[in-house]
N, C-alpha and C. Protein backbone atom coordinates (compact mmCIF):
# COMPACT_ATOMS: atom_id res chain seq x y z
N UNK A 1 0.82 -1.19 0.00
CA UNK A 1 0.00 0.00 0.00
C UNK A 1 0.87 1.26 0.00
N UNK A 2 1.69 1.17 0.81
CA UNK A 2 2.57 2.27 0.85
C UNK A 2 3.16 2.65 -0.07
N UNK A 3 3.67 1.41 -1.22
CA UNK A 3 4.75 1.86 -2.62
C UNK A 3 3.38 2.37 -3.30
N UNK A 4 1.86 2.01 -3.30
CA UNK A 4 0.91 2.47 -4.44
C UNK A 4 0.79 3.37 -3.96
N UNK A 5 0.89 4.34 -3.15
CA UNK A 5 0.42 5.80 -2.18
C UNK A 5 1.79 6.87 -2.79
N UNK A 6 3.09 6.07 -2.56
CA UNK A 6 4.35 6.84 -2.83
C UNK A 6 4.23 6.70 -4.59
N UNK A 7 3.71 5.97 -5.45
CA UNK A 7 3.77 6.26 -6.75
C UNK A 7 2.94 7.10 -7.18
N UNK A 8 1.12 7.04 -6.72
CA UNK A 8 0.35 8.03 -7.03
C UNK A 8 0.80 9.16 -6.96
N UNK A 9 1.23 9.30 -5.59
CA UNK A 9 2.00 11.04 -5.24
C UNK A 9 2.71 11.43 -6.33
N UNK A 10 3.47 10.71 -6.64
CA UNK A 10 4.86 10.98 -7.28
C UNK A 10 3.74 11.65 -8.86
N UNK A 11 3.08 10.77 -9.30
CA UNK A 11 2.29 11.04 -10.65
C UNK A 11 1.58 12.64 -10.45
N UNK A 12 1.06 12.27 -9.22
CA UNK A 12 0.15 13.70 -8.77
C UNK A 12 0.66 15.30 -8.71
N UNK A 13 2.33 15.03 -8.27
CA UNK A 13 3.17 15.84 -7.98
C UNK A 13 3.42 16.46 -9.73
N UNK A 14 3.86 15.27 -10.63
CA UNK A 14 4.09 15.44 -12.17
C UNK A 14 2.86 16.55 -12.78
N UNK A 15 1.58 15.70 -12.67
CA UNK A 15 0.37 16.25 -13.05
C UNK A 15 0.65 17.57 -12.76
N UNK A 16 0.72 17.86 -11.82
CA UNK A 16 0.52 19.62 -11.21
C UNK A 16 1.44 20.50 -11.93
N UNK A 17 2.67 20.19 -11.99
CA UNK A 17 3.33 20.90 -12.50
C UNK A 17 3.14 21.33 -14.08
N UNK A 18 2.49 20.08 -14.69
CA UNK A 18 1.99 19.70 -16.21
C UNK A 18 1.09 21.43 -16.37
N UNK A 19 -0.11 20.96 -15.31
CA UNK A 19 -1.04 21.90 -15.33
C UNK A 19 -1.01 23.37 -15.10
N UNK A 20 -0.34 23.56 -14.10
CA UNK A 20 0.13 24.95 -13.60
C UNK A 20 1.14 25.28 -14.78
N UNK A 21 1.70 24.62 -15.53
CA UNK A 21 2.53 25.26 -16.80
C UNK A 21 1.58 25.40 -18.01
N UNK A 22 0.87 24.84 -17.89
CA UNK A 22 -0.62 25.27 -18.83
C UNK A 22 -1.39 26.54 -18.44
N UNK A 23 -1.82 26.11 -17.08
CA UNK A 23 -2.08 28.01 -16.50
C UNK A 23 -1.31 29.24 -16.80
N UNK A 24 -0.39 28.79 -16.27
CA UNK A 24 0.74 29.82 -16.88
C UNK A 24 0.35 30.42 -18.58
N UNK A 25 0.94 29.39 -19.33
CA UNK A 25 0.73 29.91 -20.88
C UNK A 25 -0.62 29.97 -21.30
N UNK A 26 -1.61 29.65 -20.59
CA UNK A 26 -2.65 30.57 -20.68
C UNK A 26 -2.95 32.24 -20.55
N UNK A 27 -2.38 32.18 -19.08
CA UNK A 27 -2.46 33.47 -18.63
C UNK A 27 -1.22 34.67 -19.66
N UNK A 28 -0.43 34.01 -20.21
CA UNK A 28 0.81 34.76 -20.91
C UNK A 28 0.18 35.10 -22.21
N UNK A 29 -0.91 34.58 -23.05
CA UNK A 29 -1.40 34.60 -24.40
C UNK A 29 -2.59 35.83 -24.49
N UNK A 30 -1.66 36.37 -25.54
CA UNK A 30 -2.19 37.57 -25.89
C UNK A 30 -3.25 37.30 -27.29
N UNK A 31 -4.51 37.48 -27.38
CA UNK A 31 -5.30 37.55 -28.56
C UNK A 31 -5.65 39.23 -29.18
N UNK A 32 -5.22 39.29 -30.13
CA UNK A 32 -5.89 40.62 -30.88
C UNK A 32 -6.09 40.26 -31.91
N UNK A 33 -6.88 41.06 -32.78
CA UNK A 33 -7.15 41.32 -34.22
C UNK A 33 -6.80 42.49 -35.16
N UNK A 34 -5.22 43.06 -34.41
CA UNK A 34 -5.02 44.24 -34.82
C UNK A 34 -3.63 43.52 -35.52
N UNK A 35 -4.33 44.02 -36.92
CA UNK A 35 -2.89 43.29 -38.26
C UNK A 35 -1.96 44.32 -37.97
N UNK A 36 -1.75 45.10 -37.47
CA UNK A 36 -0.50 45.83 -37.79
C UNK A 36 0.33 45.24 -36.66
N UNK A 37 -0.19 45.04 -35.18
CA UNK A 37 0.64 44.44 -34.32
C UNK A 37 1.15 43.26 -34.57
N UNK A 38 0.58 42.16 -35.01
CA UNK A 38 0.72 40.73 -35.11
C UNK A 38 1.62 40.89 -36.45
N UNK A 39 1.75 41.54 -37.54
CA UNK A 39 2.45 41.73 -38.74
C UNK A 39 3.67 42.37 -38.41
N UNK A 40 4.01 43.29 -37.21
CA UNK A 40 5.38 44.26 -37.41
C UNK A 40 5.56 43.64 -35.57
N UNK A 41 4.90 43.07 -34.61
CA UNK A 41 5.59 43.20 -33.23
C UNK A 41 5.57 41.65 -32.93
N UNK A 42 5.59 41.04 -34.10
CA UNK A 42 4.99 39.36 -33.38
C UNK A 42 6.30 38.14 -33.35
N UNK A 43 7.27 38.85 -33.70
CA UNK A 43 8.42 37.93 -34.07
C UNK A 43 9.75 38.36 -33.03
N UNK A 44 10.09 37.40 -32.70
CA UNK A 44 11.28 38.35 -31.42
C UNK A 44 12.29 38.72 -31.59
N UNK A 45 12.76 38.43 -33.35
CA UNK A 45 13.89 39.78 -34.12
C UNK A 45 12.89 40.27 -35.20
N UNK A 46 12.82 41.50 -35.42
CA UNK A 46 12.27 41.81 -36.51
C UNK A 46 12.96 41.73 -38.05
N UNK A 47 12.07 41.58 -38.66
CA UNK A 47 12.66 41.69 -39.88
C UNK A 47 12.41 42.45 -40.67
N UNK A 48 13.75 43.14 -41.64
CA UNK A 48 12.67 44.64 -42.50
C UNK A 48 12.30 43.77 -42.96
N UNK A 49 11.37 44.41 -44.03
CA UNK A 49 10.50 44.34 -44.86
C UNK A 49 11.32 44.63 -46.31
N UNK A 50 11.21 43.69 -47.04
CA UNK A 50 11.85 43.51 -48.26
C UNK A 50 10.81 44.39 -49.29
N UNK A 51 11.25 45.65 -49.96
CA UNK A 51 10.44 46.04 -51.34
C UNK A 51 11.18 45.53 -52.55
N UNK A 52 9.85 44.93 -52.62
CA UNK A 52 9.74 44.37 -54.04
C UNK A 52 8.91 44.86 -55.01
N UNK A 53 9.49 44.74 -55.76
CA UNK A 53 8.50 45.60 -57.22
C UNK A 53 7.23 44.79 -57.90
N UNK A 54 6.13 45.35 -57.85
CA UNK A 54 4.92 44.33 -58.52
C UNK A 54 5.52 43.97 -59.85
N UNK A 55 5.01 42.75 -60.02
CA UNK A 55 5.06 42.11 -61.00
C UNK A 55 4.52 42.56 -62.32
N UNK A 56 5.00 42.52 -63.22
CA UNK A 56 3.85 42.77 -64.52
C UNK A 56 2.99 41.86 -64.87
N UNK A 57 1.80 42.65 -64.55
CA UNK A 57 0.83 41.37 -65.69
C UNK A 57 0.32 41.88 -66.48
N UNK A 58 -0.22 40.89 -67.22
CA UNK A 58 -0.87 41.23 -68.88
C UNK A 58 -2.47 40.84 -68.51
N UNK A 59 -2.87 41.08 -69.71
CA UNK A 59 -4.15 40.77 -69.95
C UNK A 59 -4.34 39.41 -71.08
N UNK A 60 -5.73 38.91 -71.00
CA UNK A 60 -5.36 37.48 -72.03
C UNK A 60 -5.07 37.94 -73.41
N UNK A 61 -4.74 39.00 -73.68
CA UNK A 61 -4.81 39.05 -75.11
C UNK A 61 -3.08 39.62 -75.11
N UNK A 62 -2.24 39.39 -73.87
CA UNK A 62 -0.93 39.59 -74.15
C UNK A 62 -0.44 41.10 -73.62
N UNK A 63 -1.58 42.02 -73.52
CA UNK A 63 -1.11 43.77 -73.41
C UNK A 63 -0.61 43.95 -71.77
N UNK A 64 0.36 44.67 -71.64
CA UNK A 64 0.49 44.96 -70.02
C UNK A 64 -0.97 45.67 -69.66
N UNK A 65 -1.17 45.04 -68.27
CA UNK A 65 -2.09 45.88 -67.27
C UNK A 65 -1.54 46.80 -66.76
N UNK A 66 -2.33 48.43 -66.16
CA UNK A 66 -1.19 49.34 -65.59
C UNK A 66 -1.53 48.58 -64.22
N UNK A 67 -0.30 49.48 -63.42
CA UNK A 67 -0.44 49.03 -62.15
C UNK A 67 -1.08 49.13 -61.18
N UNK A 68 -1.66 48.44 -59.97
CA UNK A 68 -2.43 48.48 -58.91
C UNK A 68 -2.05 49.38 -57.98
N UNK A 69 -2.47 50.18 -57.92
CA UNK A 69 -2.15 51.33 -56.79
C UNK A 69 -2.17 50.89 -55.55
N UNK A 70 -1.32 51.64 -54.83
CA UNK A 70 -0.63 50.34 -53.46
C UNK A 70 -1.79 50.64 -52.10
């Protein structure tokens, strides 16, 4: 009885810590819906932002399209 009492513990002791590190990263998680934060503050080095030039496209008959205003 005593080794099944000292193993439960031991599991029970595991469990908790499992859980309370789940609490934790619960309580740490941030939700928004604001694209500019999650797009420029969400990465823990930033990275510039590469400009790149739009692409050309055509139309089906072969002619360039002008460009999409940004």
């Amino acid at each position: 009885m005593d080794i099944i009492i000292g193993v439960l513990g031991g599991e029970r002791d595991h469990a908790r810590e499992i859980v309370d590190a789940v609490i934790d990263a619960e309580q740490n998680y941030l939700f928004t819906n604001d694209t500019d934060y999650k797009e420029n503050r969400s990465s823990i080095v930033p990275v510039p932002e590469a400009e790149e030039e739009p692409k050309q496209q055509f139309d089906p008959n072969g002619r360039p399209l002008p460009p999409r205003p940004a």
